[in-house]
Protein backbone atom coordinates (compact mmCIF):
# COMPACT_ATOMS: atom_id res chain seq x y z
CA UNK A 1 -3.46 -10.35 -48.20
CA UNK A 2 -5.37 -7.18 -49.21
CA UNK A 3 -3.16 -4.92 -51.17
CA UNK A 4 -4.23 -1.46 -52.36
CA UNK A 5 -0.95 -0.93 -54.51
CA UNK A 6 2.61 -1.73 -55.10
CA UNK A 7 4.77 0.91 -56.23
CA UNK A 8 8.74 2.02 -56.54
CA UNK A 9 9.48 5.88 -55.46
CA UNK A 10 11.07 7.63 -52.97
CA UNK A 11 10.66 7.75 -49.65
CA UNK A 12 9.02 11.18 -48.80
CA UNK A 13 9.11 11.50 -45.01
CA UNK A 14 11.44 10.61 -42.00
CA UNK A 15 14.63 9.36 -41.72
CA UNK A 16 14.82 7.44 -45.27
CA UNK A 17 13.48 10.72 -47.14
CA UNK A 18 14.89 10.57 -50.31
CA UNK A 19 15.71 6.77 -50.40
CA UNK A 20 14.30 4.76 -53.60
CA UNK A 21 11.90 2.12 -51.78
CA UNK A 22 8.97 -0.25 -52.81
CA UNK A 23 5.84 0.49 -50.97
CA UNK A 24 3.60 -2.02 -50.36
CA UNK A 25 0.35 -0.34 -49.28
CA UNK A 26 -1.72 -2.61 -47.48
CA UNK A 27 -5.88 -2.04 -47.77
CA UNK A 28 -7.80 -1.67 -44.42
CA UNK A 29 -7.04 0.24 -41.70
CA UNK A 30 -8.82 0.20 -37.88
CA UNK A 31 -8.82 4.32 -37.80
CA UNK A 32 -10.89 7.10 -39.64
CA UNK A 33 -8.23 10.16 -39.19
CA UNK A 34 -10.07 13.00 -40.77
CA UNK A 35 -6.64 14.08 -42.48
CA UNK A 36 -6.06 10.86 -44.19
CA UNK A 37 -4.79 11.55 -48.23
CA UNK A 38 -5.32 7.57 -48.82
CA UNK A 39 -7.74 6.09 -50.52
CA UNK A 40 -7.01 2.05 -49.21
CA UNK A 41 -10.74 0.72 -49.81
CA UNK A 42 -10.01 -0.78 -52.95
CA UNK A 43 -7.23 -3.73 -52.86
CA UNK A 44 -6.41 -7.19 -54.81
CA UNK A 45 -6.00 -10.32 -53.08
CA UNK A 46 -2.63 -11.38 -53.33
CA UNK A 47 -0.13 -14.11 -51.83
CA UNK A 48 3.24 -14.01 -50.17
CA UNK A 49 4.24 -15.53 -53.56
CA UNK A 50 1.82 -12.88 -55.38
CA UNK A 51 3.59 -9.92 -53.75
CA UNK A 52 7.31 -11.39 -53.62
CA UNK A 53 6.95 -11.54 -57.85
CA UNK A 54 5.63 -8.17 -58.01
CA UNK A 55 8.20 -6.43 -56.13
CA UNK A 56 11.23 -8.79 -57.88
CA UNK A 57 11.52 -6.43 -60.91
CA UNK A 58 12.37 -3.31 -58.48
CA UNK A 59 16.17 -2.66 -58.21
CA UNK A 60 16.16 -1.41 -54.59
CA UNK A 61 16.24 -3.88 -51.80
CA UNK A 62 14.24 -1.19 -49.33
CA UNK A 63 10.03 -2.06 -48.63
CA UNK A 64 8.19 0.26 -46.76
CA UNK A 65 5.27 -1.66 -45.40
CA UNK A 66 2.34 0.67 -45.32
CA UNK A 67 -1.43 1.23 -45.40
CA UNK A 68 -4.08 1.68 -44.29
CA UNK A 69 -2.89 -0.09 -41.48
CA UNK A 70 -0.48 -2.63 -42.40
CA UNK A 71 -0.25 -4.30 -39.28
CA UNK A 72 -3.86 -5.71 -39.00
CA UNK A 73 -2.32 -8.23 -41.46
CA UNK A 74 1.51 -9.00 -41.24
CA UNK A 75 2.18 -12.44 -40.41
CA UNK A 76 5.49 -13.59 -40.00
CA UNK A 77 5.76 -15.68 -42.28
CA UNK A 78 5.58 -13.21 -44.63
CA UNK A 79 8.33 -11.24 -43.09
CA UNK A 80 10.19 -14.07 -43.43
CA UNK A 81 9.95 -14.27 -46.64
CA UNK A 82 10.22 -10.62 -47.34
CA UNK A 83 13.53 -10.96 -45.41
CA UNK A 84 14.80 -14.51 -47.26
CA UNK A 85 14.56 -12.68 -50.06
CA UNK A 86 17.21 -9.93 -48.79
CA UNK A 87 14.91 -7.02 -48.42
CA UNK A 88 15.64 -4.11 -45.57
CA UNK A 89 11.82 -3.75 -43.77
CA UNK A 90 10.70 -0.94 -42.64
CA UNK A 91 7.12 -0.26 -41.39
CA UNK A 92 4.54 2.99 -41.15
CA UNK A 93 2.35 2.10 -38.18
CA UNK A 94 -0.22 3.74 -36.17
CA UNK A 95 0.95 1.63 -33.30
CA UNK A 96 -2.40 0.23 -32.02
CA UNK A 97 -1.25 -3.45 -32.42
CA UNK A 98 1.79 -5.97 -32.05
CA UNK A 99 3.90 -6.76 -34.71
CA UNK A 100 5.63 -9.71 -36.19
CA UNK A 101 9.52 -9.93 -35.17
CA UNK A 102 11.88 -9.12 -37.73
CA UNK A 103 10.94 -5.38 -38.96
CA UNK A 104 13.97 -3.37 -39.54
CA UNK A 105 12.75 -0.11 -39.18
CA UNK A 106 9.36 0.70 -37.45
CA UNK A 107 7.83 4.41 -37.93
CA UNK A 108 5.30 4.79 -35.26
CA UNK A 109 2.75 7.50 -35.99
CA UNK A 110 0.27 7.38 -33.12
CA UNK A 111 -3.08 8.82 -33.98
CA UNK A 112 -5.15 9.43 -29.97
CA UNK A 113 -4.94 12.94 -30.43
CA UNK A 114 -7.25 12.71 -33.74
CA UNK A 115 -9.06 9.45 -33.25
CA UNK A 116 -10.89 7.72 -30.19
CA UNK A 117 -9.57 4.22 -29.49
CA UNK A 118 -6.53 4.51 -30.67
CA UNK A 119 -4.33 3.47 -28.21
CA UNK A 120 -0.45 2.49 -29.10
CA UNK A 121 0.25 -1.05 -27.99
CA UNK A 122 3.92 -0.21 -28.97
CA UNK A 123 6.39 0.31 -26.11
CA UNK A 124 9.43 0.67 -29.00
CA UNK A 125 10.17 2.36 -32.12
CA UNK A 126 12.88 3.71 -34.16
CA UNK A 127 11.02 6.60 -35.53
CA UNK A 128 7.94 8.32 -33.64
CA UNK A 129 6.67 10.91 -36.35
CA UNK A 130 3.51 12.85 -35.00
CA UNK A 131 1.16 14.57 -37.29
CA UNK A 132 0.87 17.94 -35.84
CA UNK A 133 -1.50 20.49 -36.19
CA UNK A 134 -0.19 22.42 -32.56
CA UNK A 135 -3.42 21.02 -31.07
CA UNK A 136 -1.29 18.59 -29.60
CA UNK A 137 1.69 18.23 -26.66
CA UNK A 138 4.13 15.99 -28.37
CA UNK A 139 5.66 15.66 -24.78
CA UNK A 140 2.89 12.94 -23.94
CA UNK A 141 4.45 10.51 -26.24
CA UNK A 142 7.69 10.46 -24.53
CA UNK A 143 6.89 7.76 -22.68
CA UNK A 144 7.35 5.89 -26.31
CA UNK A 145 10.61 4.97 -26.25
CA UNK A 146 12.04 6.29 -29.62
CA UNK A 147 15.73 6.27 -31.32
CA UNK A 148 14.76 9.78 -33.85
CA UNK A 149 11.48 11.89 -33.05
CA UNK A 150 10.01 13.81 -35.87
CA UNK A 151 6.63 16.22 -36.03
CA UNK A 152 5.13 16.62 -39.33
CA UNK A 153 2.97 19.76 -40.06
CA UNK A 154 -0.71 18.34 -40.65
CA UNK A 155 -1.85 18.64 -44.33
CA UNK A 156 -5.50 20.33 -44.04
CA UNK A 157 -6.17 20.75 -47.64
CA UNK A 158 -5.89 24.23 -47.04
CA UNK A 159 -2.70 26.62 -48.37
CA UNK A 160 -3.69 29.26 -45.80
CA UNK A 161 -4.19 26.84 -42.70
CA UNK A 162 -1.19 24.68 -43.76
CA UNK A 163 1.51 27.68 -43.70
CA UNK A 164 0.33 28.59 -40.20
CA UNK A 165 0.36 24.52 -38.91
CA UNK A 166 3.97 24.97 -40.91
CA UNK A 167 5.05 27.83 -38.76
CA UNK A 168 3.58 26.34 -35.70
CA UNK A 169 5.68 22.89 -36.18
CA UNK A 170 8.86 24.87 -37.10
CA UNK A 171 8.80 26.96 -33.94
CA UNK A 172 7.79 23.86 -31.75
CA UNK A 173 10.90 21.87 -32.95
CA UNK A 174 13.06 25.24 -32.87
CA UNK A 175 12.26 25.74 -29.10
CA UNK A 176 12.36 22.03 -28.30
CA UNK A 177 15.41 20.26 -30.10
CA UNK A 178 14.54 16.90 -29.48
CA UNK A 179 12.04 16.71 -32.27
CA UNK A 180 12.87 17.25 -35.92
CA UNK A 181 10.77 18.67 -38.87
CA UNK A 182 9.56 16.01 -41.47
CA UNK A 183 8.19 17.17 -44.49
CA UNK A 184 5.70 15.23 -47.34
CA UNK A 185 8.42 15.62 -49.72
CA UNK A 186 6.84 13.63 -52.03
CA UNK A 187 3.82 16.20 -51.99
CA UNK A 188 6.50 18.69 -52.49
CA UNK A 189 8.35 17.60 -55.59
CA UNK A 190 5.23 15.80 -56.88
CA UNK A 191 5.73 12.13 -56.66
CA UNK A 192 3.79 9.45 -55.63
């Protein structure tokens, strides 16, 4: 498999923000969004093996699967492994293929309002988190069927455009309940 990096942090968006967590960050990913903060070009080639001793040291017994894309390369045998091994999954996806049974917790963050052909194959999720910029009608991805639904203001690289996106997000979930506010904490409190 092509991995960018292995880490240990927090998790710094979602449902699980706050939660220590090994990140596998798979390299590769079938999009271009033109907000994307990860650089996932670079990677080493590593086994099921490879990545099982790497993440052994880590005391927490959380992975977040992400990328890039990871699914473009999940087999399930390494799930299987992952989850032999007694490790809650949980995946960041844009949702534009299938994945591999056995995922604990999938984090669908569809990408068609930003990208051409990017078209969610996923019909289930436990957390649909939408970047938003208020360009967007989160309403069109009800038809996702989603346990938590989260918006999360769209980082421009700009202070002055980000406090308005900010505003705009805060307001949308204020007058429509359904959807929560996810911040980048990570970005917030400086953390990888």
């Amino acid at each position: 498999m092509r991995i960018n990096e292995i880490f240990y942090s927090l998790q710094g968006e979602g449902h699980f923000t706050g939660r220590p967590a090994i990140f596998i960050r798979f390299a590769g990913c079938n999009l271009r969004c033109p907000f994307c903060d990860t650089d996932f070009t670079s990677y080493t080639e590593m086994t099921v093996a490879d990545i099982l001793q790497a993440i052994a040291s880590y005391p927490a017994r959380f992975v977040v699967l992400t990328g890039g894309e990871p699914s473009l390369q999940l087999t399930p045998e390494f799930i299987a492994a992952l989850k032999d091994a007694g490790y809650f999954l949980s995946i960041e996806t844009n949702g534009t293929h299938p994945l591999p049974a056995g995922i604990d917790w999938i984090t669908l963050s569809p990408k068609s309002a930003f990208v051409k052909r990017a078209d969610v194959v996923l019909e289930h999720c436990n957390e649909l988190k939408l970047v938003y910029s208020g360009k967007v009608n989160p309403e069109e991805f009800l038809s996702i069927k989603a346990d938590e639904h989260y918006l999360q203001p769209c980082d421009t690289g700009s202070d002055m455009a980000n406090e308005v996106i900010l505003q705009t997000t805060i307001e949308y979930c204020k007058k429509h309940p359904l959807w929560s506010l996810s911040l980048q904490m990570h970005k917030l409190v400086g953390i990888k």
